[in-house]
Protein backbone atom coordinates (compact mmCIF):
# COMPACT_ATOMS: atom_id res chain seq x y z
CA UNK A 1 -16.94 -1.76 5.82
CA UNK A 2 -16.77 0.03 8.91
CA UNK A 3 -18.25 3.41 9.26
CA UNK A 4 -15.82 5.87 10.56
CA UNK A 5 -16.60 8.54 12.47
CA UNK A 6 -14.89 11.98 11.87
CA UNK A 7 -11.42 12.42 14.58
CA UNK A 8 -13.46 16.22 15.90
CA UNK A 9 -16.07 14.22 16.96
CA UNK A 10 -14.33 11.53 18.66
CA UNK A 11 -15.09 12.89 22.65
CA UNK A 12 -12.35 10.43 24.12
CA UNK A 13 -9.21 8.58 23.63
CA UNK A 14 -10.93 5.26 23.65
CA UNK A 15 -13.26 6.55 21.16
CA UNK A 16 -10.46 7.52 18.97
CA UNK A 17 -8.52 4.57 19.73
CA UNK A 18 -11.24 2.12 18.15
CA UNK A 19 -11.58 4.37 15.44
CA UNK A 20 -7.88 3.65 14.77
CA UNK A 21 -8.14 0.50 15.56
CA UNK A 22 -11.09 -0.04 12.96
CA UNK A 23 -8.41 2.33 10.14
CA UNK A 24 -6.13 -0.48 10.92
CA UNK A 25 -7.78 -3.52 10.16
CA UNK A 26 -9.27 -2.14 6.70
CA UNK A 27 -5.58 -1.16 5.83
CA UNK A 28 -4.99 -4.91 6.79
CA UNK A 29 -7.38 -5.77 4.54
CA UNK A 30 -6.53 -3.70 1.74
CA UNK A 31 -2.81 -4.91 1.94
CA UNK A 32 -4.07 -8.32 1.73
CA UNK A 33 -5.62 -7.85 -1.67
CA UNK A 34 -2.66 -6.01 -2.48
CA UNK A 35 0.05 -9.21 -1.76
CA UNK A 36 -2.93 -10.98 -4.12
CA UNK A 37 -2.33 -8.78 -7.23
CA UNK A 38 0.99 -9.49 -6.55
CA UNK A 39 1.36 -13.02 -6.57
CA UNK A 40 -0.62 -12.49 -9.97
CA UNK A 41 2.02 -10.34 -11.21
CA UNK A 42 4.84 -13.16 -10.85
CA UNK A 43 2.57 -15.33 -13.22
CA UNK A 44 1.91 -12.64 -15.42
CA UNK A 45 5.68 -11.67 -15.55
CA UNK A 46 6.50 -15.39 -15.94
CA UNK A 47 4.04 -15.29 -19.28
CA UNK A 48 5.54 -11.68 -20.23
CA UNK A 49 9.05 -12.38 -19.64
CA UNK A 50 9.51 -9.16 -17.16
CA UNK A 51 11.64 -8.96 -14.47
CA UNK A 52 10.75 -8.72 -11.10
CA UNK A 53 12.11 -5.20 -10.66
CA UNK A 54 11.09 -2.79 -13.34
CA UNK A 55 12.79 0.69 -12.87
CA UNK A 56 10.60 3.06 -14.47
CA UNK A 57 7.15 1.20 -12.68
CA UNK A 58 8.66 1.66 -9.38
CA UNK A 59 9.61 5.29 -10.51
CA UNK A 60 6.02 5.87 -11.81
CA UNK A 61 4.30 4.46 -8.79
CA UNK A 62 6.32 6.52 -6.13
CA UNK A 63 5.41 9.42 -8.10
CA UNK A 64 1.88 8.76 -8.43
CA UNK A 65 1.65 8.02 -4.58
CA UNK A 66 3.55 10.95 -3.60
CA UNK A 67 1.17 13.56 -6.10
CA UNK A 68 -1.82 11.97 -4.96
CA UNK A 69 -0.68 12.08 -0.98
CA UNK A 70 -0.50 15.60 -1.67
CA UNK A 71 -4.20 15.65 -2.43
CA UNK A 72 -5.30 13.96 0.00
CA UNK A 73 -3.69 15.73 2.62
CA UNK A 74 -1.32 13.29 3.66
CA UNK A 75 2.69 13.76 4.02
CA UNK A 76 4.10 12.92 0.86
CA UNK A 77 7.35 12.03 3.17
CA UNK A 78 5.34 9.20 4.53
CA UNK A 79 3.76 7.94 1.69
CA UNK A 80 7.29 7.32 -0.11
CA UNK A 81 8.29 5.96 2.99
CA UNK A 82 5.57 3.74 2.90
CA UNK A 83 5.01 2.70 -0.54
CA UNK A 84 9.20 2.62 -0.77
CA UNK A 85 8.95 -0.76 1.66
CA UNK A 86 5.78 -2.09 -0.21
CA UNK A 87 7.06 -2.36 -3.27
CA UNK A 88 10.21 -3.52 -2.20
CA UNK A 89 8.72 -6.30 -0.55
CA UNK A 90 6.95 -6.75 -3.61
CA UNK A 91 9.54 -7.65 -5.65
CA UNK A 92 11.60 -9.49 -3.27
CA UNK A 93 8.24 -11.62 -3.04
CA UNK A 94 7.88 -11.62 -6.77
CA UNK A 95 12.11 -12.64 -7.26
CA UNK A 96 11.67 -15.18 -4.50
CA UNK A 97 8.64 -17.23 -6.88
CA UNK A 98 10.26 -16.24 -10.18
CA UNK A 99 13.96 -18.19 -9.65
């Protein structure tokens, strides 16, 4: 993993920039593994007999993200926003390989 250094001590926009950059390609990464779990989760729900969309998870995992934004100092705004598309495209992905 790439060690980031802290945005006051970035001294120039290039710095920053490949700071970003870096930020950017782990979040690549991590949503990588992510689609992975997911393509588990249509064989699981296959096995379980779930449906692709589950109300209450997607209800539950918004509201996890958006209490745990707020601790980490990031807009809870954006972090729906964000997590709103995943999971959406989750379970598009997850209707598409369930029939």
């Amino acid at each position: 993993m790439t060690k980031l250094t802290e945005p006051s001590a970035c001294e120039s926009m290039a710095e920053l920039r490949q700071q970003i950059d870096a930020i950017d390609t782990m979040l690549l990464d991590l949503l990588a593994t992510r689609s992975r779990y997911i393509d588990r989760a249509v064989d699981l729900k296959r096995i379980e007999g779930l449906p692709a969309r589950t109300v209450d998870r997607v209800a539950a995992v918004l509201d996890n993200v958006k209490s745990k934004a707020t601790t980490v100092g990031l807009d809870e705004d954006l972090a729906v926003t964000i997590w709103s598309e995943l999971i959406e495209w989750s379970i598009q992905r997850e209707i598409k390989h369930l029939g």
